[in-house]
N, C-alpha and C. Protein backbone atom coordinates (compact mmCIF):
# COMPACT_ATOMS: atom_id res chain seq x y z
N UNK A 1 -12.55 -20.35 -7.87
CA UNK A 1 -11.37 -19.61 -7.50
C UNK A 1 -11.51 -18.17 -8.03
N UNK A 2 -11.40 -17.34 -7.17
CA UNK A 2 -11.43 -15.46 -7.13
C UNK A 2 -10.32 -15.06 -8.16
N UNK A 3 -10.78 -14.60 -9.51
CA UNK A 3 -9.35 -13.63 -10.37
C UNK A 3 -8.91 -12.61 -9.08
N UNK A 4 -7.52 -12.66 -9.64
CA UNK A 4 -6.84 -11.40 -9.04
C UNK A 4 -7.31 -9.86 -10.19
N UNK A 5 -7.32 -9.03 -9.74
CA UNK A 5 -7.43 -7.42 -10.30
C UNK A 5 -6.27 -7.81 -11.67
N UNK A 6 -6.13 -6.79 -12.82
CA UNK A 6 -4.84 -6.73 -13.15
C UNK A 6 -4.62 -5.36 -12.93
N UNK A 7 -5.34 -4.53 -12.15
CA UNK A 7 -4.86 -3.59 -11.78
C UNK A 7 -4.74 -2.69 -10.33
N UNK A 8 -3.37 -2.49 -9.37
CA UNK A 8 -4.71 -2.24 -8.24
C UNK A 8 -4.32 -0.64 -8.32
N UNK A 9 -4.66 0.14 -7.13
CA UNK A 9 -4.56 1.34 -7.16
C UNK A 9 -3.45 1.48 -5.60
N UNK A 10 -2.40 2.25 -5.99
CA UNK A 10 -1.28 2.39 -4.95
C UNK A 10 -1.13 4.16 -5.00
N UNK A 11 -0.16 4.68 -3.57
CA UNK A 11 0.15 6.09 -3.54
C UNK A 11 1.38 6.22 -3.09
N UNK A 12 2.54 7.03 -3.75
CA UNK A 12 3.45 6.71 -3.46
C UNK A 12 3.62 7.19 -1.67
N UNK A 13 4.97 6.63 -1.21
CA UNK A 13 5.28 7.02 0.27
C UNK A 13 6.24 8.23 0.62
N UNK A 14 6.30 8.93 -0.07
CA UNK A 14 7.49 10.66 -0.01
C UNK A 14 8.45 10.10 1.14
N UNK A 15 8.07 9.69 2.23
CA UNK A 15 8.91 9.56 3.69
C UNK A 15 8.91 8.52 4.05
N UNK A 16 9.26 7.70 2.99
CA UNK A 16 9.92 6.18 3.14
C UNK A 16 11.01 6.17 3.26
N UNK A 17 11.97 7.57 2.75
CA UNK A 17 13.47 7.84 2.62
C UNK A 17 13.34 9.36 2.37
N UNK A 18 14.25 9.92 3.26
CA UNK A 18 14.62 11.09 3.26
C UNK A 18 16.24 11.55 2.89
N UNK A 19 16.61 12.89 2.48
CA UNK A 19 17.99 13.00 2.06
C UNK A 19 18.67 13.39 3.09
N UNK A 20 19.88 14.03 3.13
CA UNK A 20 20.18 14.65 4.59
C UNK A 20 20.37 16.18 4.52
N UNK A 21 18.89 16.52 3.68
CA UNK A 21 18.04 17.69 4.82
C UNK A 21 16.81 17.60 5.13
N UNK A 22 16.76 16.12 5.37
CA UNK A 22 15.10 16.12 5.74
C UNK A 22 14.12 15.99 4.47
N UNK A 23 14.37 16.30 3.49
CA UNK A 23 13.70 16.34 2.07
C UNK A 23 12.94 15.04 1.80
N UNK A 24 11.88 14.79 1.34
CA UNK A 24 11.17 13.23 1.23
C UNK A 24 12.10 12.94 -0.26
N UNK A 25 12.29 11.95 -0.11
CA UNK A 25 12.79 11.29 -1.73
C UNK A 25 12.15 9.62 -1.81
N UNK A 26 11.35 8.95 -1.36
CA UNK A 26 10.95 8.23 -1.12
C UNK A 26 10.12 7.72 -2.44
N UNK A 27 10.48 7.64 -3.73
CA UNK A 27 10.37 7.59 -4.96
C UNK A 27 10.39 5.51 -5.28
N UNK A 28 9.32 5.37 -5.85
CA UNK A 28 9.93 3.60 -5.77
C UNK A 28 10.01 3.53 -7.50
N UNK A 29 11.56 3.55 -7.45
CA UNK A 29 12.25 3.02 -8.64
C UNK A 29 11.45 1.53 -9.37
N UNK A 30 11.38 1.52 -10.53
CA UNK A 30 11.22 0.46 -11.45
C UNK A 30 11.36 0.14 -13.15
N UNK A 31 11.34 -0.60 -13.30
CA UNK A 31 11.55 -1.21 -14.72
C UNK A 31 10.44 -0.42 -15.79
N UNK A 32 11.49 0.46 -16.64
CA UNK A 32 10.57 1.33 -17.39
C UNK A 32 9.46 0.25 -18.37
N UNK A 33 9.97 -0.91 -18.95
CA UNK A 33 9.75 -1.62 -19.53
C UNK A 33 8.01 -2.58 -18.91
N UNK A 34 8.57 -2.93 -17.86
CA UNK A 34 7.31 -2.71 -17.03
C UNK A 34 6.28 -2.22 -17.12
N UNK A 35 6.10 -1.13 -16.57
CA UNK A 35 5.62 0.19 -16.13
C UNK A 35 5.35 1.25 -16.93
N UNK A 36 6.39 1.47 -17.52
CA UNK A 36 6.31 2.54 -18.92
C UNK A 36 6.98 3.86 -18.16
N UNK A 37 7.50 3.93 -17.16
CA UNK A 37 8.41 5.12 -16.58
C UNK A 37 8.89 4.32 -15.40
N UNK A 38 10.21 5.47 -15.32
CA UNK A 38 11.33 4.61 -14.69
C UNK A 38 10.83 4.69 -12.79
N UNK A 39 9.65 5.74 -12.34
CA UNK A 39 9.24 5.89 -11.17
C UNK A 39 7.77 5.51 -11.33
N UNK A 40 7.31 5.10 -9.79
CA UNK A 40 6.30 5.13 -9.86
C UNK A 40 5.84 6.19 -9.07
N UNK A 41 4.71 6.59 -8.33
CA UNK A 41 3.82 7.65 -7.54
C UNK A 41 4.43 8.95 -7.74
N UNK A 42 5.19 9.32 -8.97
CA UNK A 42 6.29 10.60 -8.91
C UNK A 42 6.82 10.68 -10.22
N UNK A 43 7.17 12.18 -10.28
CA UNK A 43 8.54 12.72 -11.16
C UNK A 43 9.83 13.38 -10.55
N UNK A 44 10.64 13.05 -11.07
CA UNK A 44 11.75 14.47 -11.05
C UNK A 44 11.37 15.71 -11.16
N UNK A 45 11.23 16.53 -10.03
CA UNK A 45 11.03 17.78 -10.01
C UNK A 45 12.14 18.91 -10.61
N UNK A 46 12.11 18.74 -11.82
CA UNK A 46 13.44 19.67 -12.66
C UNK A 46 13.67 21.08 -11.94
N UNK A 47 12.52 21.68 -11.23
CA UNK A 47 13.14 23.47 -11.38
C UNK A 47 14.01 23.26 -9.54
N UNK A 48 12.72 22.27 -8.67
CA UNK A 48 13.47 22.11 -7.53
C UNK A 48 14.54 21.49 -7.63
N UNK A 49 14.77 20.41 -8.19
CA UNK A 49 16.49 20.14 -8.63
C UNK A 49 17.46 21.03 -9.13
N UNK A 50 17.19 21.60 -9.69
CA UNK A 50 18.27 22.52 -10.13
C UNK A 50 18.64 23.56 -9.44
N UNK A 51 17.63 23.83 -8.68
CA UNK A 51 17.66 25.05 -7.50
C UNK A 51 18.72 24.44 -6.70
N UNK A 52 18.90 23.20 -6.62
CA UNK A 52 19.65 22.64 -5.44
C UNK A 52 21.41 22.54 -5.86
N UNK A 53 21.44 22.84 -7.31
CA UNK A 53 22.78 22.69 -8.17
C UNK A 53 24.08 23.56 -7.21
N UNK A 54 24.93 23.25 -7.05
CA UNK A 54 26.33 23.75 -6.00
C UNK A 54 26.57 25.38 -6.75
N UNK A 55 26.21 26.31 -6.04
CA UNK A 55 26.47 27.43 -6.86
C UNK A 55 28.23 27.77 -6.68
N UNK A 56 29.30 27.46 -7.45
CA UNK A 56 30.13 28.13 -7.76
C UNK A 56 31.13 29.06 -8.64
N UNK A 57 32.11 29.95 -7.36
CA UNK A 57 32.61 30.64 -8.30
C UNK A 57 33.29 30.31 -9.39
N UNK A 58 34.40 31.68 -10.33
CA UNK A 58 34.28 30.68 -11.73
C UNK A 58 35.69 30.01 -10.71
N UNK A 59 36.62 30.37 -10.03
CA UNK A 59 37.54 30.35 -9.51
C UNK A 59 37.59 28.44 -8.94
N UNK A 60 36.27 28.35 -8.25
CA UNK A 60 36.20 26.82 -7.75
C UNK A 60 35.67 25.91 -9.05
N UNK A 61 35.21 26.83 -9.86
CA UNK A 61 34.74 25.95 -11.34
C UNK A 61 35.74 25.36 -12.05
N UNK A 62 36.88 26.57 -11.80
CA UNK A 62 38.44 26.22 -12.89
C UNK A 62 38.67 24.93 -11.79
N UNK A 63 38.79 25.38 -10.47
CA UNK A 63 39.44 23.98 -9.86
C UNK A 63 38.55 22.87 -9.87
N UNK A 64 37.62 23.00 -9.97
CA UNK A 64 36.57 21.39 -10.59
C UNK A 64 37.05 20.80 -11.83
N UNK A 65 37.33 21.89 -12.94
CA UNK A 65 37.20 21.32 -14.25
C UNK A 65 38.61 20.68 -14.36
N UNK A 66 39.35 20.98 -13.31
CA UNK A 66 40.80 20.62 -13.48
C UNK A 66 40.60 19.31 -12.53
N UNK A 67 39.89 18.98 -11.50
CA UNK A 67 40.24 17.50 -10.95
C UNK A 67 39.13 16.78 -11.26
N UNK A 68 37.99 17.14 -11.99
CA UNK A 68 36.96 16.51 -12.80
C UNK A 68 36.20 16.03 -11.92
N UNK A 69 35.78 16.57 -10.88
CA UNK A 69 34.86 16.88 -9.72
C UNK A 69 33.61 17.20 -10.33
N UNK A 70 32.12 17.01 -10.03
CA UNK A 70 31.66 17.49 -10.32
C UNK A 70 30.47 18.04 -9.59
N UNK A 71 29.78 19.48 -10.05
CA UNK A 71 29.40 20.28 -8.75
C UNK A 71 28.15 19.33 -8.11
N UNK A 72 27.81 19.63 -6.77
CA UNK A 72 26.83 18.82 -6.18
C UNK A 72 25.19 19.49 -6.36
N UNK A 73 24.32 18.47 -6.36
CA UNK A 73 23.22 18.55 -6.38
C UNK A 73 21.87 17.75 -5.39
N UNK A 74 20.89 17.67 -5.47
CA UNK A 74 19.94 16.98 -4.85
C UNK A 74 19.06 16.59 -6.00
N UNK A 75 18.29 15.20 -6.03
CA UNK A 75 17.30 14.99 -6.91
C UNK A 75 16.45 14.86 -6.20
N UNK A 76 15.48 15.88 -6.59
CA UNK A 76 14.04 15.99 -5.95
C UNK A 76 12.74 15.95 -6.49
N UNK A 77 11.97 15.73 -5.81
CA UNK A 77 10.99 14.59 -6.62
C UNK A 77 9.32 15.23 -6.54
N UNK A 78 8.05 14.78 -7.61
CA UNK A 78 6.76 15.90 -7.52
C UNK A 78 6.37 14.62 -6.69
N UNK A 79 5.43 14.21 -5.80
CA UNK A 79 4.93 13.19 -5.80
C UNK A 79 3.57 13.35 -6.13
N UNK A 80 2.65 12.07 -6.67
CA UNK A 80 1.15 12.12 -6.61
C UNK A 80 0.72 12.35 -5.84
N UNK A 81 -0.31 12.89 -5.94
CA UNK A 81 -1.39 13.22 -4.72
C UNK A 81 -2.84 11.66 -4.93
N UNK A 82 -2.46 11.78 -6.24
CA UNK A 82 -3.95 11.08 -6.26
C UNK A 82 -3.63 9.48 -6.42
N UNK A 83 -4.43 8.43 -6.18
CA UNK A 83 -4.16 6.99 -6.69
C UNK A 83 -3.41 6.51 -7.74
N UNK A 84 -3.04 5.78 -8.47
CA UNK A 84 -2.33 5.76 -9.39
C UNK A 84 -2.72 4.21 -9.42
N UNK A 85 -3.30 3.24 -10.57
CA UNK A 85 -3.86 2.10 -10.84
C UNK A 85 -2.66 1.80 -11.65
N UNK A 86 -1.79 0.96 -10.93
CA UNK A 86 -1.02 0.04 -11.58
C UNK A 86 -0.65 -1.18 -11.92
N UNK A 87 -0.30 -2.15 -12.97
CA UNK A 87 -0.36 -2.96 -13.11
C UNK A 87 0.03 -3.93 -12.73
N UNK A 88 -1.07 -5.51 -12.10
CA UNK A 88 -0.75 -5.81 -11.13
C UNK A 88 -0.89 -7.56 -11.33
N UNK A 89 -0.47 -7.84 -12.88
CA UNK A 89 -0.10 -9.39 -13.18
C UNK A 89 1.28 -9.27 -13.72
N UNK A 90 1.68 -10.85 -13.34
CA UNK A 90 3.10 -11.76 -13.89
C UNK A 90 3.94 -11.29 -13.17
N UNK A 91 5.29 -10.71 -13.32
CA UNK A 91 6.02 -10.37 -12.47
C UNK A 91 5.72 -9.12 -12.10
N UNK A 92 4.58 -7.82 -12.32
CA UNK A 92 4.63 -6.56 -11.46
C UNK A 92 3.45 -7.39 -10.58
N UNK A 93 2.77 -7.98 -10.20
CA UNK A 93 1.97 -8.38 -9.51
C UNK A 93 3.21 -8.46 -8.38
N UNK A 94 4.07 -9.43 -8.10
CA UNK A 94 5.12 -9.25 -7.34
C UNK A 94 5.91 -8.14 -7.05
N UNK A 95 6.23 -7.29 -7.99
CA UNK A 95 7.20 -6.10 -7.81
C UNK A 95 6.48 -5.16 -6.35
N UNK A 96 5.35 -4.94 -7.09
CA UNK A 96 4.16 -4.04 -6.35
C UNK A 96 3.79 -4.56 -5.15
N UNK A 97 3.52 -5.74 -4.85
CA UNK A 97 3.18 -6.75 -3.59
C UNK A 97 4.24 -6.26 -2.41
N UNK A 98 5.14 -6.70 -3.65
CA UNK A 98 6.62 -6.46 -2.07
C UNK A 98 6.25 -5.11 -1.80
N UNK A 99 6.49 -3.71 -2.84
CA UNK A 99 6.97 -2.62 -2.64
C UNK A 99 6.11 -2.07 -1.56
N UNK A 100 4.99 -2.15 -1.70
CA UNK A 100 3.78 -1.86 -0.36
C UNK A 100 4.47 -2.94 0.74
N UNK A 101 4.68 -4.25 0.59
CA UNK A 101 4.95 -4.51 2.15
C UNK A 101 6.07 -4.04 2.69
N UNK A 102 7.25 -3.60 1.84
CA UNK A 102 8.28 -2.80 2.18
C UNK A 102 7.86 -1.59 2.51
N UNK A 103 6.44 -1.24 1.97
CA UNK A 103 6.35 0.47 2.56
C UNK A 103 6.63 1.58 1.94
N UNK A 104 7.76 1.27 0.49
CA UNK A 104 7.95 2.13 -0.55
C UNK A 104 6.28 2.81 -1.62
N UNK A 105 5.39 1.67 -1.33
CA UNK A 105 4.09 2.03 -2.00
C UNK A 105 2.89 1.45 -0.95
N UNK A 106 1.95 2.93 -1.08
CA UNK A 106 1.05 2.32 0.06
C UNK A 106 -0.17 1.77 -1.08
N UNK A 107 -1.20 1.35 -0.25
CA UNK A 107 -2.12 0.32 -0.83
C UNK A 107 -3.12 1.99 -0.38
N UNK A 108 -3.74 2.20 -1.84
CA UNK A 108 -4.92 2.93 -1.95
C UNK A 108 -6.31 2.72 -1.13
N UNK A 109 -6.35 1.73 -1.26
CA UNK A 109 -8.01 1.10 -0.99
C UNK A 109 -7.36 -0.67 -0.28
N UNK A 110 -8.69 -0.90 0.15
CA UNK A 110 -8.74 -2.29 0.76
C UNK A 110 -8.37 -3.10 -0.07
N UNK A 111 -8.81 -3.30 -1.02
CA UNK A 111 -8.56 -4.22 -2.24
C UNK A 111 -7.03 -4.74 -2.53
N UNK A 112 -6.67 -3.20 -2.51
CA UNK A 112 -4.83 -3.17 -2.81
C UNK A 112 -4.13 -3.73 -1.61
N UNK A 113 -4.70 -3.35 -0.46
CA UNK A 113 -3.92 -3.82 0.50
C UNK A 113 -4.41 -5.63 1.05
N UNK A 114 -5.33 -6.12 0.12
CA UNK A 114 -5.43 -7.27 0.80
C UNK A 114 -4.67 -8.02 -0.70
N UNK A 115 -4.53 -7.37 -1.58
CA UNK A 115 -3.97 -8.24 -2.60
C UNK A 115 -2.08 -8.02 -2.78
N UNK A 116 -2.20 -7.43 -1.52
CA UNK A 116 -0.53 -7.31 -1.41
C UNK A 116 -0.43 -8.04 0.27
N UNK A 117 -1.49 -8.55 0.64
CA UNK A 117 -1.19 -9.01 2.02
C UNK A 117 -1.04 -8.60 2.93
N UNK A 118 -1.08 -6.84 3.05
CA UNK A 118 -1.30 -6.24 4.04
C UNK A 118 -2.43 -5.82 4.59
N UNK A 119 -2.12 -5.53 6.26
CA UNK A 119 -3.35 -4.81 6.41
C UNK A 119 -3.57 -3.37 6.10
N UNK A 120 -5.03 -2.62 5.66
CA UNK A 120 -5.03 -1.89 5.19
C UNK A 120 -5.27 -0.42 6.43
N UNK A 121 -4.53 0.36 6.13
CA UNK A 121 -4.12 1.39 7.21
C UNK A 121 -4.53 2.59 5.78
N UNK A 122 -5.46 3.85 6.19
CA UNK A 122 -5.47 4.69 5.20
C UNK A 122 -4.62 5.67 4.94
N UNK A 123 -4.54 5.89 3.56
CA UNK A 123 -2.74 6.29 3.16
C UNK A 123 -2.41 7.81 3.81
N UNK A 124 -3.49 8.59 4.66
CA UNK A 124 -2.80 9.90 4.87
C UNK A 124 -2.99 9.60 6.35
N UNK A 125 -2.95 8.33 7.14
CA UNK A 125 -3.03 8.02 8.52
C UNK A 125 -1.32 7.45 8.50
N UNK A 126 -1.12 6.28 7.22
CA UNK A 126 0.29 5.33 7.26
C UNK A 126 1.15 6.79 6.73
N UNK A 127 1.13 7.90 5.61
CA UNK A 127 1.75 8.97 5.25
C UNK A 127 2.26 9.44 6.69
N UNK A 128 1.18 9.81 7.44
CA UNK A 128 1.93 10.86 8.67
C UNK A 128 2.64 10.07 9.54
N UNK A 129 2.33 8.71 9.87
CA UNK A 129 3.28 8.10 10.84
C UNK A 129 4.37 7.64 9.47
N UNK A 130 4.43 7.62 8.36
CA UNK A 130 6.14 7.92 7.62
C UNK A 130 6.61 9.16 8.19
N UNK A 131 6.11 10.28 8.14
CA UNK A 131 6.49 11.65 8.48
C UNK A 131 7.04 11.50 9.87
N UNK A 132 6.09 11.34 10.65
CA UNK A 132 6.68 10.78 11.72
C UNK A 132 7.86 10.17 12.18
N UNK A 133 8.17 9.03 11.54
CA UNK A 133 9.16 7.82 11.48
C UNK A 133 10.87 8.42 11.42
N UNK A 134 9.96 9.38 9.72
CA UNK A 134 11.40 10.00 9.43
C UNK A 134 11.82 11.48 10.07
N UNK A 135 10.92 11.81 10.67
CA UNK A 135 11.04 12.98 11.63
C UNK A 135 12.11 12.36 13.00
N UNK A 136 11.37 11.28 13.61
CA UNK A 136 12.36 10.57 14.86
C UNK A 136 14.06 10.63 14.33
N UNK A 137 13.85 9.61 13.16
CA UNK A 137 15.16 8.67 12.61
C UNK A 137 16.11 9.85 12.20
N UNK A 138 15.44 11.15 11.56
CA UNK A 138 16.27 12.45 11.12
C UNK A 138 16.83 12.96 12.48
N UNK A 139 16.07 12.96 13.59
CA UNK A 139 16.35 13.77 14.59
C UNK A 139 17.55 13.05 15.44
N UNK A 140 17.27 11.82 15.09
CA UNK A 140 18.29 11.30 15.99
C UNK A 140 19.77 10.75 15.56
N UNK A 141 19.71 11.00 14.09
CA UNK A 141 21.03 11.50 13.44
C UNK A 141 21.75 12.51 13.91
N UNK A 142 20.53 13.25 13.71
CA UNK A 142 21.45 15.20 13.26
C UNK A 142 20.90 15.76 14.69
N UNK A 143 20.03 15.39 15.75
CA UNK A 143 19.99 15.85 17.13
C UNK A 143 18.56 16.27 16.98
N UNK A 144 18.02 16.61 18.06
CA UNK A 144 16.58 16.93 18.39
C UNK A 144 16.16 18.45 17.91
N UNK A 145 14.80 18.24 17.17
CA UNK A 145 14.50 19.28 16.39
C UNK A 145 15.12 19.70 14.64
N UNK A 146 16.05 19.20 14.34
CA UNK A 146 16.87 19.33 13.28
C UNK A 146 16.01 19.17 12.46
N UNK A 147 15.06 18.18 12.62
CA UNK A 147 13.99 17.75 10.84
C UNK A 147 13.47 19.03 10.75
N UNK A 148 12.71 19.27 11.70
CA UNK A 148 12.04 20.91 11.86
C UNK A 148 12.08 22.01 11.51
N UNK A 149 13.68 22.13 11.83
CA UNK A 149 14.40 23.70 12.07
C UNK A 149 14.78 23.60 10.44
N UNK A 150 15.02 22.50 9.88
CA UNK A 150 15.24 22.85 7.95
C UNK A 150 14.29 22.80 7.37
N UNK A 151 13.09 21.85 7.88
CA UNK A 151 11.45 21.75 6.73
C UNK A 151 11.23 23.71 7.11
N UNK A 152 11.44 24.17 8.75
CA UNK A 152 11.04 25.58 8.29
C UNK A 152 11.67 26.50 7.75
N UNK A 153 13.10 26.07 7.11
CA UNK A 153 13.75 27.23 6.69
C UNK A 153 13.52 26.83 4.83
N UNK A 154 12.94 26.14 5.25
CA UNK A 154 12.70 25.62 3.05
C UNK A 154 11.14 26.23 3.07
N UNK A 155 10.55 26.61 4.01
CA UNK A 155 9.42 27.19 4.40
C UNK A 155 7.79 25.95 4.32
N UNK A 156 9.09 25.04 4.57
CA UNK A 156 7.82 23.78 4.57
C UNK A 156 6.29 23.76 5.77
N UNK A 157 6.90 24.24 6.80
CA UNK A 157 6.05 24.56 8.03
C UNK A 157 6.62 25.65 8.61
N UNK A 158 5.53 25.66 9.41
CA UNK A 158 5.40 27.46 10.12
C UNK A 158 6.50 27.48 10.99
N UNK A 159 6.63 28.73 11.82
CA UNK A 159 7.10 29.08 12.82
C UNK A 159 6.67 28.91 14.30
N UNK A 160 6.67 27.68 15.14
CA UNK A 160 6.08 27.27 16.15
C UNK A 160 5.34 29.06 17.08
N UNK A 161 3.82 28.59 17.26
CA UNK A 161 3.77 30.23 18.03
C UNK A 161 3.62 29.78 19.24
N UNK A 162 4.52 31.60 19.79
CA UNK A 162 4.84 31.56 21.08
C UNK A 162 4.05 31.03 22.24
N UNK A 163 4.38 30.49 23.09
CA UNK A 163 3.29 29.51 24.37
C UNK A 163 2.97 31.34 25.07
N UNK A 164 1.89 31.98 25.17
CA UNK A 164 1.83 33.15 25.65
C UNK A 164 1.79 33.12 27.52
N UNK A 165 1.47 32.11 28.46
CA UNK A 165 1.98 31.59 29.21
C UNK A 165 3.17 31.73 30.15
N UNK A 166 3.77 30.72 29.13
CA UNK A 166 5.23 30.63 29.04
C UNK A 166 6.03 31.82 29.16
N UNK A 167 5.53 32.49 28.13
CA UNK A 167 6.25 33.99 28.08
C UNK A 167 6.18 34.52 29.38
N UNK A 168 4.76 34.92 29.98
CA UNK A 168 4.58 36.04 30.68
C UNK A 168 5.41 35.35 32.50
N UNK A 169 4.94 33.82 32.43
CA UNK A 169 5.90 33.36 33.46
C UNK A 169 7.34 33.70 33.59
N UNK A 170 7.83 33.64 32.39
CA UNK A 170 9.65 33.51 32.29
C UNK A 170 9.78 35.22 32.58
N UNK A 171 8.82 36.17 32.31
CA UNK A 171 9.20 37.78 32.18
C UNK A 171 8.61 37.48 33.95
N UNK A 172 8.01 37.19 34.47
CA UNK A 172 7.66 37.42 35.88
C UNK A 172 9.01 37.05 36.95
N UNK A 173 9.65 35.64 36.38
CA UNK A 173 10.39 35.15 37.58
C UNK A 173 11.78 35.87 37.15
N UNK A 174 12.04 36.47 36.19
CA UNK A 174 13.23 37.68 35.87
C UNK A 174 12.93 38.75 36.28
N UNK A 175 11.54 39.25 36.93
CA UNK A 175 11.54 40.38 37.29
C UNK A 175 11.62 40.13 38.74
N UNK A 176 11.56 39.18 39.58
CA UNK A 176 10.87 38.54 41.19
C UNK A 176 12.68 38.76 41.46
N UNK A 177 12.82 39.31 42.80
CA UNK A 177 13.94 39.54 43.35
C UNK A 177 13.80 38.11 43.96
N UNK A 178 15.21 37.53 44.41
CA UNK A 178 14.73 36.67 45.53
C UNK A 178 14.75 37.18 47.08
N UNK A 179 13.96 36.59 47.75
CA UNK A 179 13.43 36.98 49.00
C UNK A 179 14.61 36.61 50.00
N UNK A 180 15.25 37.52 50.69
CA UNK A 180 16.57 37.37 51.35
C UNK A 180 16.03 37.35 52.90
N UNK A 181 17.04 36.80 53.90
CA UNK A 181 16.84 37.03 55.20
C UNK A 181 16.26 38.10 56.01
């Protein structure tokens, strides 16, 4: 009978869950005790969080501090880039199993993905169809194009360039009289 690993190697999934601006938060929570930190494939990104803090005046501050409101924020997250070998007997052998077949953690290598029972798809092929996924599921909340039009105003991606084509057609049939009797 084949030992299991006690360790395999996983990456987290950013766009397993998104916030509502499109932002990846896709962070898989766990038992610090476990693990030894309360996330796995990630941190709390402190300076981008705080950037996101509700800027108000002192005027809406007095009226916060008076109905004990408190100002809004986003928690936003670094993710790994690289593998991350985590531990993978007794009960995290299970934790980790599920979290990849849920999709919250992808399987690094073959190994990981056959010892979590999946098939193994490579993590920046399964990454872009998340991107993907949550690109559709965003768009069809908030309407077509919406994931887009905010990843480019956070300056996540470019500015689609112009179809040059396109252009010179649309300036031709605005200049074309139509042809009368």
């Amino acid at each position: 009978m084949p030992l299991h690993p006690t360790h395999i190697n996983v990456l987290p999934n950013p766009y397993c869950a998104t916030d509502g601006e499109g932002r990846p938060v896709g962070i898989c929570s766990c038992d610090p005790d476990m693990f030894g930190s309360n996330w796995l494939g990630g941190t709390i990104d402190i300076d981008a969080t705080n950037a996101t803090v509700e800027k108000l005046s002192v005027f809406q501050r007095k009226q916060r501090s008076q109905s004990m409101v408190a100002p809004r924020q986003s928690v936003l997250f670094k993710f790994d880039t690289e593998p991350l070998a985590v531990k993978f007997t007794g009960e995290a052998r299970y934790f980790i199993a599920k979290k990849i077949r849920q999709g919250e953690l992808l399987a690094a290598d073959r190994e990981a993905a056959k010892e979590a029972g999946v098939k193994f798809v490579e993590p920046s092929i399964a990454q872009a169809k998340a991107l993907g996924a949550a690109r559709e599921k965003f768009d069809a909340l908030y309407g077509a194009g919406s994931f887009d039009m905010l990843a480019r105003e956070r300056g996540e991606i470019s500015e689609p360039e112009p179809d040059v084509e396109t252009d010179k057609s649309r300036k031709s049939s605005k200049n074309s009289t139509p042809k009368g009797d």
